[in-house]
Each structure stands twice: as C-alpha cells, then as structure tokens.
N, C-alpha and C. Protein backbone atom coordinates (compact mmCIF):
# COMPACT_ATOMS: atom_id res chain seq x y z
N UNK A 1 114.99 89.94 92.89
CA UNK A 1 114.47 88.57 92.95
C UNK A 1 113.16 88.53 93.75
N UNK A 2 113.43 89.11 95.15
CA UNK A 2 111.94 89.32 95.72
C UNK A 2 110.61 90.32 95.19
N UNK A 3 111.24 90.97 94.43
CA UNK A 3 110.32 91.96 93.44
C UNK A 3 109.82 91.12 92.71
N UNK A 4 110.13 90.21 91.89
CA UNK A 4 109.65 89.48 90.84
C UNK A 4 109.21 88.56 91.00
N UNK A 5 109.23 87.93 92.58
CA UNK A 5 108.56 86.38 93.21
C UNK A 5 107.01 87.45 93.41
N UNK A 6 106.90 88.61 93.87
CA UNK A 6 105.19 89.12 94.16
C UNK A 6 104.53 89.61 92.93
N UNK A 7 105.38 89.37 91.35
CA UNK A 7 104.91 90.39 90.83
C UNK A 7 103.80 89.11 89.47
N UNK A 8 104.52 87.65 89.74
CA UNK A 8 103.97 86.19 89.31
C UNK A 8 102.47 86.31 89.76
N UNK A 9 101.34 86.03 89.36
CA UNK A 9 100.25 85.12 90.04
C UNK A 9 100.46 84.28 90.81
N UNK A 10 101.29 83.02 91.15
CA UNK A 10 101.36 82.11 91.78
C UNK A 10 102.33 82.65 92.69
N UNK A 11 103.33 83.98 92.66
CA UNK A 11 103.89 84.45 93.56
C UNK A 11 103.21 85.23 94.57
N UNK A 12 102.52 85.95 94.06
CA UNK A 12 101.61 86.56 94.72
C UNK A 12 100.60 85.81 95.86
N UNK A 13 100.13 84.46 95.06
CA UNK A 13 99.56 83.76 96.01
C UNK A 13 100.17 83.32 97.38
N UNK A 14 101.35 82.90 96.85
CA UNK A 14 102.31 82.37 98.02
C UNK A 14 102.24 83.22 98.66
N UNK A 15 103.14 84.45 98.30
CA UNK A 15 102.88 85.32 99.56
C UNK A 15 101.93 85.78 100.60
N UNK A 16 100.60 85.89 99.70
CA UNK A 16 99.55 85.82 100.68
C UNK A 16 99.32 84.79 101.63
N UNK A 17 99.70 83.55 101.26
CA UNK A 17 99.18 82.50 102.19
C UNK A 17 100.21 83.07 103.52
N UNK A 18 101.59 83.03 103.14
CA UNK A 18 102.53 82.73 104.27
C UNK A 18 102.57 84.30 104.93
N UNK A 19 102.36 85.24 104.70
CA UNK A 19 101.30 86.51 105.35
C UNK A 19 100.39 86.09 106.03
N UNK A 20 99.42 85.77 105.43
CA UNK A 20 98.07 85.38 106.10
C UNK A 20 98.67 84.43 107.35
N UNK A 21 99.39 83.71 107.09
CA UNK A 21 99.90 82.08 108.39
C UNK A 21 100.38 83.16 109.53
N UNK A 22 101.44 84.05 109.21
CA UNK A 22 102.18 84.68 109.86
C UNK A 22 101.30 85.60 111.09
N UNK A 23 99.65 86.08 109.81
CA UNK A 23 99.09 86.72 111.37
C UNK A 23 98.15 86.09 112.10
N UNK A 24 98.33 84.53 111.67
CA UNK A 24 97.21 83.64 112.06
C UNK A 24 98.38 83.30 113.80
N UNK A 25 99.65 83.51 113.46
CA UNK A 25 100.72 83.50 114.72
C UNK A 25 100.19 84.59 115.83
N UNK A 26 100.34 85.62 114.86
CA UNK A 26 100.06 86.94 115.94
C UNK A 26 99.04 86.68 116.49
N UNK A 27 97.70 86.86 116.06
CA UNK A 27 96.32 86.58 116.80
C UNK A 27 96.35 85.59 117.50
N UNK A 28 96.85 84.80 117.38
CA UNK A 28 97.06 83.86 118.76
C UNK A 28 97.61 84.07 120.13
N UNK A 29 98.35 85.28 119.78
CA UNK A 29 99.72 85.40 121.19
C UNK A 29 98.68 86.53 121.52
N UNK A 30 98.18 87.26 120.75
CA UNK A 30 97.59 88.54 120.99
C UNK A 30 96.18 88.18 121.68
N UNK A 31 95.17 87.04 121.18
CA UNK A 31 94.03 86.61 122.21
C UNK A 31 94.80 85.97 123.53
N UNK A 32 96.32 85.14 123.42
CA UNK A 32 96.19 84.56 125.00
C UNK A 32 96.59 85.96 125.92
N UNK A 33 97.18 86.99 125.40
CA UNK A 33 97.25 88.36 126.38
C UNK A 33 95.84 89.19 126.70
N UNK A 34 95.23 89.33 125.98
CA UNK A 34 93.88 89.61 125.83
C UNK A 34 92.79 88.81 126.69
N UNK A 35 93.16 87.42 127.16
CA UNK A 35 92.52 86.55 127.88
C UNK A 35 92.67 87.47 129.65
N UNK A 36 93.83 87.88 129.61
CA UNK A 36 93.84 88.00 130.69
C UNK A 36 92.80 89.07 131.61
N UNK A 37 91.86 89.72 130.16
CA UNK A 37 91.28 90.80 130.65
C UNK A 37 89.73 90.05 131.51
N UNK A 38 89.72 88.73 131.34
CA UNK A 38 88.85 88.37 132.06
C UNK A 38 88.83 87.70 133.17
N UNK A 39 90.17 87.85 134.20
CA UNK A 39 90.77 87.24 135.04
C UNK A 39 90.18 88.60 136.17
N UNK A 40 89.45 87.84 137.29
CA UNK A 40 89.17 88.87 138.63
C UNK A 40 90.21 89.39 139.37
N UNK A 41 91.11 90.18 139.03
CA UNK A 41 92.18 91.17 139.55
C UNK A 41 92.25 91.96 139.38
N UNK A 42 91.14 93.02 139.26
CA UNK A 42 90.70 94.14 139.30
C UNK A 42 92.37 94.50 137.72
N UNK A 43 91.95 93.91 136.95
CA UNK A 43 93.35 94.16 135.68
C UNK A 43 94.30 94.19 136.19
N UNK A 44 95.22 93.70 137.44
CA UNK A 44 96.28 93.53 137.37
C UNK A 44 97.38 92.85 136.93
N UNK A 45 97.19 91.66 136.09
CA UNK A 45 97.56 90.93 135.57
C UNK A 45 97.80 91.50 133.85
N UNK A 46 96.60 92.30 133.92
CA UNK A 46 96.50 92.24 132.01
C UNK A 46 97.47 93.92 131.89
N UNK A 47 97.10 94.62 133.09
CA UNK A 47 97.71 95.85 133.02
C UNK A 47 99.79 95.39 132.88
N UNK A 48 100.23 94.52 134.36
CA UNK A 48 101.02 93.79 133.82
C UNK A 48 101.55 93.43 133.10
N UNK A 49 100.98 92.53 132.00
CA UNK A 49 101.08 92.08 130.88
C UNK A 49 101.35 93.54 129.74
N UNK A 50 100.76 94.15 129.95
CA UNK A 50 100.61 95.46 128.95
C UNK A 50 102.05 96.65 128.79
N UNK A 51 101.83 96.69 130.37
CA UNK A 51 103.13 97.06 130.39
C UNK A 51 105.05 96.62 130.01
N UNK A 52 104.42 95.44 130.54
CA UNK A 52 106.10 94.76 129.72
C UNK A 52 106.05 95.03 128.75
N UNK A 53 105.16 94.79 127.62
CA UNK A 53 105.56 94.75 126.27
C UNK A 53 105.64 96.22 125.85
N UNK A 54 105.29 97.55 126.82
CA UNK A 54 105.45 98.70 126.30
C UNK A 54 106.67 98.71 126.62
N UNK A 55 107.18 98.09 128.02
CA UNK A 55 109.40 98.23 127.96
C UNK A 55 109.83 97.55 127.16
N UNK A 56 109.36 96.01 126.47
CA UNK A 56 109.99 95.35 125.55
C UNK A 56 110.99 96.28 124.66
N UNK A 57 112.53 96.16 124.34
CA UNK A 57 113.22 97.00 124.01
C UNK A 57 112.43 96.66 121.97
N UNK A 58 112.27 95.47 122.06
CA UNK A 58 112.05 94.83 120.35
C UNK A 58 110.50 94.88 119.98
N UNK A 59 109.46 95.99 121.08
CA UNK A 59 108.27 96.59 121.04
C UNK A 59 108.10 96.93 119.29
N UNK A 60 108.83 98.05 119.14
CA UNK A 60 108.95 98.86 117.98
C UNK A 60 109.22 98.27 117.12
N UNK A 61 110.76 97.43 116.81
CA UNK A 61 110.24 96.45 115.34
C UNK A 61 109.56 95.76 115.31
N UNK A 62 109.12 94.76 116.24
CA UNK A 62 108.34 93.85 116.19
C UNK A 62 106.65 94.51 115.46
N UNK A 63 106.68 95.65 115.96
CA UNK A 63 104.97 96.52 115.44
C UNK A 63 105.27 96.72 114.29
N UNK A 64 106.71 96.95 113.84
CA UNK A 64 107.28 97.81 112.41
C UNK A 64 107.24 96.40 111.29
N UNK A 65 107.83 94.83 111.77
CA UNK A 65 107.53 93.61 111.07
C UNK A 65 105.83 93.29 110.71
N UNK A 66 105.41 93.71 111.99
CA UNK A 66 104.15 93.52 111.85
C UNK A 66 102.88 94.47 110.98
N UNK A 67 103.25 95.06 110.97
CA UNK A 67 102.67 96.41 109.88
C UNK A 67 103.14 96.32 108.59
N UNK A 68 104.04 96.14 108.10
CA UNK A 68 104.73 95.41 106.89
C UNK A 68 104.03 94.12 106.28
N UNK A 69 103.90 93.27 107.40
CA UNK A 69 103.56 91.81 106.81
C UNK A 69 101.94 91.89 106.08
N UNK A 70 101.09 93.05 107.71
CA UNK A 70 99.71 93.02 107.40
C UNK A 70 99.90 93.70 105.98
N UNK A 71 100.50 95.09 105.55
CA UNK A 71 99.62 96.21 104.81
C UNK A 71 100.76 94.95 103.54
N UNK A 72 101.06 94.18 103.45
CA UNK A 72 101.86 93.34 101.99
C UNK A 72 100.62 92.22 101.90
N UNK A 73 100.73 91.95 102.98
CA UNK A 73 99.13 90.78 102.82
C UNK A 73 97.83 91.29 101.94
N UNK A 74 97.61 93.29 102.67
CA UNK A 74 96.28 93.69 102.09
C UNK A 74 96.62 93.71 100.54
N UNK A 75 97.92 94.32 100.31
CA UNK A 75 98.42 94.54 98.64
C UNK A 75 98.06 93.44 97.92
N UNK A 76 98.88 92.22 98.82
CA UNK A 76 98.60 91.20 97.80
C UNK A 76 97.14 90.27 97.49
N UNK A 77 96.25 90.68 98.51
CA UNK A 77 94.79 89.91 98.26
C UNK A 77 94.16 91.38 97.62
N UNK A 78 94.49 92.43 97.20
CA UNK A 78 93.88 93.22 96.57
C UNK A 78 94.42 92.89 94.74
N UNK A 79 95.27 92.81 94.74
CA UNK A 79 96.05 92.80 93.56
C UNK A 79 95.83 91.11 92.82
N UNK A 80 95.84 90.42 93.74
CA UNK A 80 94.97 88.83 93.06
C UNK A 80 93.57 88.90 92.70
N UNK A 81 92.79 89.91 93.50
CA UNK A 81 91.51 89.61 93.41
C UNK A 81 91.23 90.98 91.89
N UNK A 82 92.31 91.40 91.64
CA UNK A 82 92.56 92.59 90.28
C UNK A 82 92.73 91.67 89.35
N UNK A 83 93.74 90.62 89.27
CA UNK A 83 94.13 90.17 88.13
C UNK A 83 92.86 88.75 87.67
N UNK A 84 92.30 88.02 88.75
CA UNK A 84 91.61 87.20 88.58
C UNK A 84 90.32 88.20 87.85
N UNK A 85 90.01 88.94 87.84
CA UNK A 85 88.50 90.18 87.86
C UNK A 85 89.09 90.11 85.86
N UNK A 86 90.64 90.63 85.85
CA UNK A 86 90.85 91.03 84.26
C UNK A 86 91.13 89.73 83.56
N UNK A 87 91.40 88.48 84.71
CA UNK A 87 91.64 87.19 83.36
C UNK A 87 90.22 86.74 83.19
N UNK A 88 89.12 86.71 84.29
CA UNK A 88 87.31 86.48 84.32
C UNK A 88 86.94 87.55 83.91
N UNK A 89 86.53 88.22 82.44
CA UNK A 89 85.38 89.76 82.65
C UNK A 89 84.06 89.05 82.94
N UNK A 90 83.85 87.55 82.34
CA UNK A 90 82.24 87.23 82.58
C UNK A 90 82.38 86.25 84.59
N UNK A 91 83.32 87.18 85.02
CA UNK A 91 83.27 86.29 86.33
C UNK A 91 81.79 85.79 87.36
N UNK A 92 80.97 86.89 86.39
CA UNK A 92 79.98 86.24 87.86
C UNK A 92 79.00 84.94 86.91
N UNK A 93 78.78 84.98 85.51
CA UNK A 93 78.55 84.02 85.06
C UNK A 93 79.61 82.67 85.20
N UNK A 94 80.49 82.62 85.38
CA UNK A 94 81.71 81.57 85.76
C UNK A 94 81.53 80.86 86.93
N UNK A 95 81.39 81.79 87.83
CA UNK A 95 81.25 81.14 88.96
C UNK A 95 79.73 80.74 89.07
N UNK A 96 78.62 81.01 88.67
CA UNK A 96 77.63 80.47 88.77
C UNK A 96 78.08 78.86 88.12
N UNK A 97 78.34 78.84 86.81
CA UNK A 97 78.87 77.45 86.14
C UNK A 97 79.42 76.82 86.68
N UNK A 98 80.80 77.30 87.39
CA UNK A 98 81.77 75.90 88.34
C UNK A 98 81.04 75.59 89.80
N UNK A 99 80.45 76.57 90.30
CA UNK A 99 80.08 75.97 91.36
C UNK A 99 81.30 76.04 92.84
N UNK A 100 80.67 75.29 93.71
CA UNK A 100 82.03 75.04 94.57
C UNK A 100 82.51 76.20 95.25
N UNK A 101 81.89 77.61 95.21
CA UNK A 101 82.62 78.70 95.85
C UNK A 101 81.19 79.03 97.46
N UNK A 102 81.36 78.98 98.19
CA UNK A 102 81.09 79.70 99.39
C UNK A 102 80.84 81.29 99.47
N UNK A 103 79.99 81.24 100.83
CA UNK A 103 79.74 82.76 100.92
C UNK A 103 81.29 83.57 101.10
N UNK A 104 82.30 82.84 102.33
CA UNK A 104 83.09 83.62 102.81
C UNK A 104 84.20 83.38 101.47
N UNK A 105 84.41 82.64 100.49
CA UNK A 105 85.09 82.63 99.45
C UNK A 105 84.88 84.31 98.21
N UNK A 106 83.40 84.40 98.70
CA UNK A 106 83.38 85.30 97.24
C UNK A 106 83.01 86.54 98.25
N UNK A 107 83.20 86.69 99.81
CA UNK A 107 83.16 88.35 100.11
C UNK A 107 84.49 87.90 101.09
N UNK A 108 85.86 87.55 100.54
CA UNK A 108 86.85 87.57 101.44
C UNK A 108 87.65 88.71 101.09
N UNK A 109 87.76 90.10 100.12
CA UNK A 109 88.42 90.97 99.76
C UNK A 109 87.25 92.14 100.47
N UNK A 110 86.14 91.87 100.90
CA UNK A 110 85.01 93.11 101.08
C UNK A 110 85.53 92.57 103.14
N UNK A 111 85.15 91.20 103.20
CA UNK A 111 85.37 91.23 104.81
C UNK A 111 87.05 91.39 105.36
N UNK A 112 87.91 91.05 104.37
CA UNK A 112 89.32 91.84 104.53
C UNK A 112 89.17 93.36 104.47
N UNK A 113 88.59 93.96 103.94
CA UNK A 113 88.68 95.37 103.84
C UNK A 113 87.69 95.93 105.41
N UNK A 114 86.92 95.24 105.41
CA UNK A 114 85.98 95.62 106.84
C UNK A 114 87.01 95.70 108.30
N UNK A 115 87.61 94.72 108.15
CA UNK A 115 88.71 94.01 109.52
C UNK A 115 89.79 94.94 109.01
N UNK A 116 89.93 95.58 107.81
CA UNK A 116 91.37 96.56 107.97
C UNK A 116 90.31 98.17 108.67
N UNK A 117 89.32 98.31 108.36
CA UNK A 117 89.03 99.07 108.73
C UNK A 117 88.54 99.14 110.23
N UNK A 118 88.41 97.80 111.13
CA UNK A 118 88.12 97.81 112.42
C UNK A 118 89.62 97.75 113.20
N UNK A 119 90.51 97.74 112.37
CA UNK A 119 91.76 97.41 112.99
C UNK A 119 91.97 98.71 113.30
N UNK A 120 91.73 99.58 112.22
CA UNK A 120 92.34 100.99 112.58
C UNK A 120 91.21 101.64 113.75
N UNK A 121 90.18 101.35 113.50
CA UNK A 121 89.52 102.04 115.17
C UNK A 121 89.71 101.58 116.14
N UNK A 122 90.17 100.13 116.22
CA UNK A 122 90.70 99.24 117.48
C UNK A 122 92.10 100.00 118.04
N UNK A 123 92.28 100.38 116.89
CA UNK A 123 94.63 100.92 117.61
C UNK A 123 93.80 102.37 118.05
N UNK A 124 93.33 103.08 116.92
CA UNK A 124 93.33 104.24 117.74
C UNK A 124 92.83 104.28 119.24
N UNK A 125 91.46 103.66 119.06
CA UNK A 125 90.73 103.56 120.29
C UNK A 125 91.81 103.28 121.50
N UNK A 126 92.05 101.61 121.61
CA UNK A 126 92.63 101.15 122.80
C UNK A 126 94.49 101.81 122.55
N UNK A 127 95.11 101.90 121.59
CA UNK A 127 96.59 101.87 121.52
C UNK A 127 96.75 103.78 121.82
N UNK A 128 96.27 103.96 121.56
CA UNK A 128 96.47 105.97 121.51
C UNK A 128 94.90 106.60 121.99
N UNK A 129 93.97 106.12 122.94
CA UNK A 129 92.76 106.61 123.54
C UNK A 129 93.19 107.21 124.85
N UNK A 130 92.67 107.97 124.79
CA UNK A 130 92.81 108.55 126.31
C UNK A 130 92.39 107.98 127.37
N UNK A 131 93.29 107.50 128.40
CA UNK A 131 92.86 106.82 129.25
C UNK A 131 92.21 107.65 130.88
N UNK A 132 92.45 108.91 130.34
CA UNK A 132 91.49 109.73 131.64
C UNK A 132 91.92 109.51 132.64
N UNK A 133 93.44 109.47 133.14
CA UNK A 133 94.53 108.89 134.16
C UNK A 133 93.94 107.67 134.84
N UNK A 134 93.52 106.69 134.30
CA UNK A 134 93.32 105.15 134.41
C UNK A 134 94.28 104.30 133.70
N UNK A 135 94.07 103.33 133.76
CA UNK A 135 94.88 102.59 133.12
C UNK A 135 94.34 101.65 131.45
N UNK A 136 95.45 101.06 130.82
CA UNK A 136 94.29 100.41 129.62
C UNK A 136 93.51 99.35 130.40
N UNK A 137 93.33 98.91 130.70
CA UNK A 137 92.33 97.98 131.21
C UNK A 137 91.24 98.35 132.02
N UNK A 138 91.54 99.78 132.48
CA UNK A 138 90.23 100.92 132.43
C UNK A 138 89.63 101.09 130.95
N UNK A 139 90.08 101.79 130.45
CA UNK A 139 90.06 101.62 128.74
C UNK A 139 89.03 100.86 127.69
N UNK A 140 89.76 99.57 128.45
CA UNK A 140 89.09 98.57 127.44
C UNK A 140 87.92 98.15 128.32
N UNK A 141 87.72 98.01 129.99
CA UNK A 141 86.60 97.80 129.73
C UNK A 141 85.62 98.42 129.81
N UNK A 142 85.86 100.08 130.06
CA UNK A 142 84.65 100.83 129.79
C UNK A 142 84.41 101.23 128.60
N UNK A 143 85.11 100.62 127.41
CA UNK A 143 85.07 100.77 126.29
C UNK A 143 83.57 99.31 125.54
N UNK A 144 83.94 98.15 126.56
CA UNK A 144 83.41 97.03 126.28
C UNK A 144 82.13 96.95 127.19
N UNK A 145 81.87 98.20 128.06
CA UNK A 145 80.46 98.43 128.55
C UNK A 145 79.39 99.15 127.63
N UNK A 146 79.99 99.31 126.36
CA UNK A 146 78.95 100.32 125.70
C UNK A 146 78.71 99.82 124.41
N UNK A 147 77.51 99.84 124.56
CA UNK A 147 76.63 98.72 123.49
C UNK A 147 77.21 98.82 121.96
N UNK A 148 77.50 99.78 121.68
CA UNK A 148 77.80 99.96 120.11
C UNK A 148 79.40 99.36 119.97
N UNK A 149 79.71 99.86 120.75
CA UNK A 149 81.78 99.44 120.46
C UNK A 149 81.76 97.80 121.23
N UNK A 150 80.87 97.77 121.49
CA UNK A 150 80.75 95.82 122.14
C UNK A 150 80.24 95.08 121.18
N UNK A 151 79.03 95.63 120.52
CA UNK A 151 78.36 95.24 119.66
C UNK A 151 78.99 95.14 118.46
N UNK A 152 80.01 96.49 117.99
CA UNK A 152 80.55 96.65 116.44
C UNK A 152 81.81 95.27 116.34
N UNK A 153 82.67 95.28 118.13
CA UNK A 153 83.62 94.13 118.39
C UNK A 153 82.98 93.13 117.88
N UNK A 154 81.87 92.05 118.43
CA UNK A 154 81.47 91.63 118.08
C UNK A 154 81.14 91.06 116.52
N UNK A 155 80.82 91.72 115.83
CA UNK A 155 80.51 91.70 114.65
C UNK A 155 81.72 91.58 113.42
N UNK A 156 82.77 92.35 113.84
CA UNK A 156 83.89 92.43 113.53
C UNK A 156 84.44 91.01 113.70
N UNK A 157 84.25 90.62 114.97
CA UNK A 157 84.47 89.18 114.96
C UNK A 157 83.99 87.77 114.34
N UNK A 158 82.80 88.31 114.06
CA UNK A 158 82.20 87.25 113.30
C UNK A 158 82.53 87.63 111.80
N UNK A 159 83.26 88.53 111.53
CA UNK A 159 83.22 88.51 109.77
C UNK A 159 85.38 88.27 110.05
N UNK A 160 86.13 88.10 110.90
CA UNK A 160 87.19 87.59 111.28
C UNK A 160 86.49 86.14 111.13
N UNK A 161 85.92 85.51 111.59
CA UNK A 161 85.91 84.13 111.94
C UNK A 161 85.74 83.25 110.22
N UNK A 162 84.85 84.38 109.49
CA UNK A 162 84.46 83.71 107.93
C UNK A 162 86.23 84.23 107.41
N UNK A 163 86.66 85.30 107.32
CA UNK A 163 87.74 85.42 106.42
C UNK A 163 88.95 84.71 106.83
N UNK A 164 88.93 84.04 108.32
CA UNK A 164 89.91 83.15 108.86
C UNK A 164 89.54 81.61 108.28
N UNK A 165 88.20 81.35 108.57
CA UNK A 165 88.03 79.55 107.98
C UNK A 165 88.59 79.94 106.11
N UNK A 166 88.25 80.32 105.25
CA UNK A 166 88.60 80.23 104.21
C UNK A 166 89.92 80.36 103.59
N UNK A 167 90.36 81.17 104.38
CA UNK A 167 91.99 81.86 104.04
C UNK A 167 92.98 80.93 104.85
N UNK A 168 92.25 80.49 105.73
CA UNK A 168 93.37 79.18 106.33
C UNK A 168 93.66 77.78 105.27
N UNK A 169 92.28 77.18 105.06
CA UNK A 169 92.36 76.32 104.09
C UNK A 169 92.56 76.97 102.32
N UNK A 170 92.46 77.71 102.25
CA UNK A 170 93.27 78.53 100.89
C UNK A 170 94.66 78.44 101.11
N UNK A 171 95.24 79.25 101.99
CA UNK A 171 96.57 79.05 102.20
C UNK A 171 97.47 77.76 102.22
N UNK A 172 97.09 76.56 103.21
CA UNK A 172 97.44 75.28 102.77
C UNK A 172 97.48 74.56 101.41
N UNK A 173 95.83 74.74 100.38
CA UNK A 173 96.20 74.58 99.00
C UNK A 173 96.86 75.31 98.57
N UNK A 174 97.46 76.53 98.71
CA UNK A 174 98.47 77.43 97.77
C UNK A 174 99.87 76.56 98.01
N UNK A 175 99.69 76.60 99.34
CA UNK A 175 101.27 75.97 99.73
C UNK A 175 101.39 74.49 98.88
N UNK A 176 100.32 74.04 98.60
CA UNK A 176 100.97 72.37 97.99
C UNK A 176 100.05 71.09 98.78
N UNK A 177 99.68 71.87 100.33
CA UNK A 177 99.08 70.69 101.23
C UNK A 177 98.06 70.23 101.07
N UNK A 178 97.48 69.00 100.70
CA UNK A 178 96.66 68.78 100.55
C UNK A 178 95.20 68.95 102.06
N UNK A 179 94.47 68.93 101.57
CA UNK A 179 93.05 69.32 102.57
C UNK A 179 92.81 68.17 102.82
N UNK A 180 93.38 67.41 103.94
CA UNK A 180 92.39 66.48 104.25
C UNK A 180 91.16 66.53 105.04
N UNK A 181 90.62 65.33 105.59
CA UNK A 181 89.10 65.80 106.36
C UNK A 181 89.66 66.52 107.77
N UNK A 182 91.00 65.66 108.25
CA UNK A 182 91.22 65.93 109.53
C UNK A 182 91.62 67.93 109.29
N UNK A 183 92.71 68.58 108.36
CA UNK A 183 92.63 69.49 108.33
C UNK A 183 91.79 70.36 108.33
N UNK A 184 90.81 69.90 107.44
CA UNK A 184 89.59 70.57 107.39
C UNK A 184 89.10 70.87 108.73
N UNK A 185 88.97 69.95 109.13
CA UNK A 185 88.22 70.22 110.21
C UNK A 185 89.14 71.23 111.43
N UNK A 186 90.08 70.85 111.38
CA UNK A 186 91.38 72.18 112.28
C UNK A 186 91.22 73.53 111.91
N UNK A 187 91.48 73.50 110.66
CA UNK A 187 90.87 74.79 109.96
C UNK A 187 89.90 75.38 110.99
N UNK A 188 88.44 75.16 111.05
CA UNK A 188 87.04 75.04 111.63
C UNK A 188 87.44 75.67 113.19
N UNK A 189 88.06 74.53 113.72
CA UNK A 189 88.51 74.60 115.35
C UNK A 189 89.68 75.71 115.48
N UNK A 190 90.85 76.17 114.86
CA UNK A 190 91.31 77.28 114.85
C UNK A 190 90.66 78.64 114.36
N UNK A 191 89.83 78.52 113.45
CA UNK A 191 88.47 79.98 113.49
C UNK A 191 87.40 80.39 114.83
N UNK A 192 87.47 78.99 115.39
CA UNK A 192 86.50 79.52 116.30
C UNK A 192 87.07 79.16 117.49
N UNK A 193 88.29 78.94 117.93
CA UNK A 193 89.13 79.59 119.31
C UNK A 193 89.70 80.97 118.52
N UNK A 194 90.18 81.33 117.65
CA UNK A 194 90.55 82.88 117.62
C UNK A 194 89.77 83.65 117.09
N UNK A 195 88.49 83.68 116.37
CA UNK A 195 87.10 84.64 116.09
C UNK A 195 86.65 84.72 117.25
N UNK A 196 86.30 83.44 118.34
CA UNK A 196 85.63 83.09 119.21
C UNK A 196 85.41 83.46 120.76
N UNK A 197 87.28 83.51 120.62
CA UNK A 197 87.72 83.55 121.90
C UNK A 197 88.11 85.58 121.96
N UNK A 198 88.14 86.11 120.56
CA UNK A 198 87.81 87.46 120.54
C UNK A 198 86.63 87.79 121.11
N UNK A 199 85.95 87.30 120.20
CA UNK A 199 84.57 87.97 120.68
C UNK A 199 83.40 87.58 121.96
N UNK A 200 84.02 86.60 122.46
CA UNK A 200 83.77 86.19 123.85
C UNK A 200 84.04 87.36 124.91
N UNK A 201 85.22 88.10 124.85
CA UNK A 201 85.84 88.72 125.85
C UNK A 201 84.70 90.15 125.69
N UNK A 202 83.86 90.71 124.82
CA UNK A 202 83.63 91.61 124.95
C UNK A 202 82.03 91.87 125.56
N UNK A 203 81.69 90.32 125.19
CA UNK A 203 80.16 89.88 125.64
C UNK A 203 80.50 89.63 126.96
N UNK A 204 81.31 89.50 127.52
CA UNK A 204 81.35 88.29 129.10
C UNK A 204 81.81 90.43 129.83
N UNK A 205 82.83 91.11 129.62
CA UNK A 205 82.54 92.10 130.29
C UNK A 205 81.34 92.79 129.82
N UNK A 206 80.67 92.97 129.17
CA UNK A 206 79.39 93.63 128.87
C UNK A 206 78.29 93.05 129.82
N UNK A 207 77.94 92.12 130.19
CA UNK A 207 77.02 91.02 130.64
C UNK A 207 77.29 90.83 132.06
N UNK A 208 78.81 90.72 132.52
CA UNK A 208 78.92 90.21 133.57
C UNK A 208 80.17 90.86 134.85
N UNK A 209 80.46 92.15 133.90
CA UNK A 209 81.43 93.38 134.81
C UNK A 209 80.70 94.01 134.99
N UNK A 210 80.65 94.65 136.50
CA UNK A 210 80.11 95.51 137.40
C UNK A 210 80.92 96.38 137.16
C-alpha cells in the first residue's frame, strides 16, 4: 500500500511535501542548538549541548529516521522532476507560455542537489573531523575562521533560503491549503530565521571571534 501511495504522481507529491515539512522540524531544533555557538562561554554551553545528544540513548535512530526521510525526500523531488520532464518534452517552451514560475521554482532540483552535496561536507567536516584533542566547538569555530568554508557556509545558505521559500509554499498547495497573503508571507519569515539564522552564525564568528 505504501509502495503504491509513492509510485502515483500526486503520491509522490505528497510525500515530498510532508518530507520536506518534516526537515523544515529538524532545521529548526538543529539552528536553536547551533545558536548556542554564539554565546561567550568560551563553548561551554554548545559543547554541553553536543554532548548530551552524543549519550542520547535514541541518538542513533533518531539519525537513522532522519537519513531515511532526507535521502526519500531527494528520491522523490528527483523522480517528479523525471516524470514532469517525460509528460513536458517541449518544457522550456511551456513554461515560457504559462508564465508564473520563479527563479527558485525552476533551479529547486539543481539547489536541492547543491545542499545534498554541502550536507555531506558539513557531516564529514564537523560530525567525523578531527578535532586535534579539542573539542567540536574548537572545530567549528576554527573551521568558521577560514574564508573559504565561511564563505562556501554562507552561500550554501543562501541557496537553502531560495529552496526553503518555494518548497514551503509548494508543500502547503500539495497538501490542499490554500496560500493566503498571511501564509505567504510566513513562508518568507520562516526562510529567513532558518537560511538566516544559519548563515549569521558563520559571519558573526568570522568577523567578531578572536
């Protein structure tokens, strides 16, 4: 039954939306822990923080739910953006005709593929980097003193912030909800506290850690 709800077009969609919602959850819990790296306690707080969740006994499924949800999310915005490509062959004349599509609408499978690929230098880097008997919050911020991995964060963040405004309000029309102005505009204000509040943290230690 669940084989055959992803294998529909309109199943497929669903799933993506309520994927997509699911890590619009995570990135939230994951920037307010992440906040803490800009708190003056020489990282004791964020090291803290870091550590519980390495004793958390529900560490491991919780990464194992979470790796599941992401790499079903990538399947399924790869596999929509397959079948829409074979029901459109004249797609780029189409969309010139209807109109109505956005920048982050027509590169949201190229800036999904960018953010799967910064994800994986982000785990290796900070989740399995050598911390040179320091701690992660040694780690991360002599990681966030050096122009290129501050700079690439950065950037990474701003192409998070376009594939988050679109895929948020996509997801609500898949689900049925209508877009009103007020959503709309939430949409907007939830991209840029979690694009925002990412890529804040790497400019403010770059700029302003000694």
């Amino acid at each position: 039954m669940l084989a055959k709800l992803f294998t529909g077009s309109v199943g497929k969609k669903f799933g993506m939306a309520l994927t997509g919602l699911a890590l619009y959850v995570f990135l939230a819990g994951h920037l307010a822990g992440n906040l803490l790296l800009l708190k003056k306690d020489g990282g004791a707080q964020f090291n803290a923080y870091s550590e519980y969740l390495l004793r958390h006994p529900l560490l491991v499924p919780v990464e194992i739910g979470l790796v599941a949800v992401f790499l079903l999310h990538v399947w399924l915005a790869i596999s929509v953006s397959r079948d829409n490509r074979r029901a459109r062959p004249h797609g780029y004349q189409i969309v010139r005709a209807s109109g109505g599509r956005n920048l982050a609408s027509r590169t949201m499978l190229y800036s999904g593929l960018l953010i799967f690929v910064f994800l994986i230098v982000h785990i290796v880097n900070f989740k399995y980097g050598d911390r040179g008997g320091g701690t992660l919050y040694d780690l991360v911020v002599g990681s966030f003193k050096t122009p290129l991995y501050a700079g690439g964060y950065v950037l990474a963040m701003t192409l998070l912030g376009f594939h988050l405004w679109h895929s948020f309000q996509s997801a609500f029309q898949t689900l049925g909800i209508a877009l009103s102005p007020r959503l709309r505009s939430a949409s907007i204000l939830v991209c840029l506290v979690l694009a925002g509040g990412f890529g804040v943290i790497p400019l403010w230690i770059f700029f302003f850690f000694r």
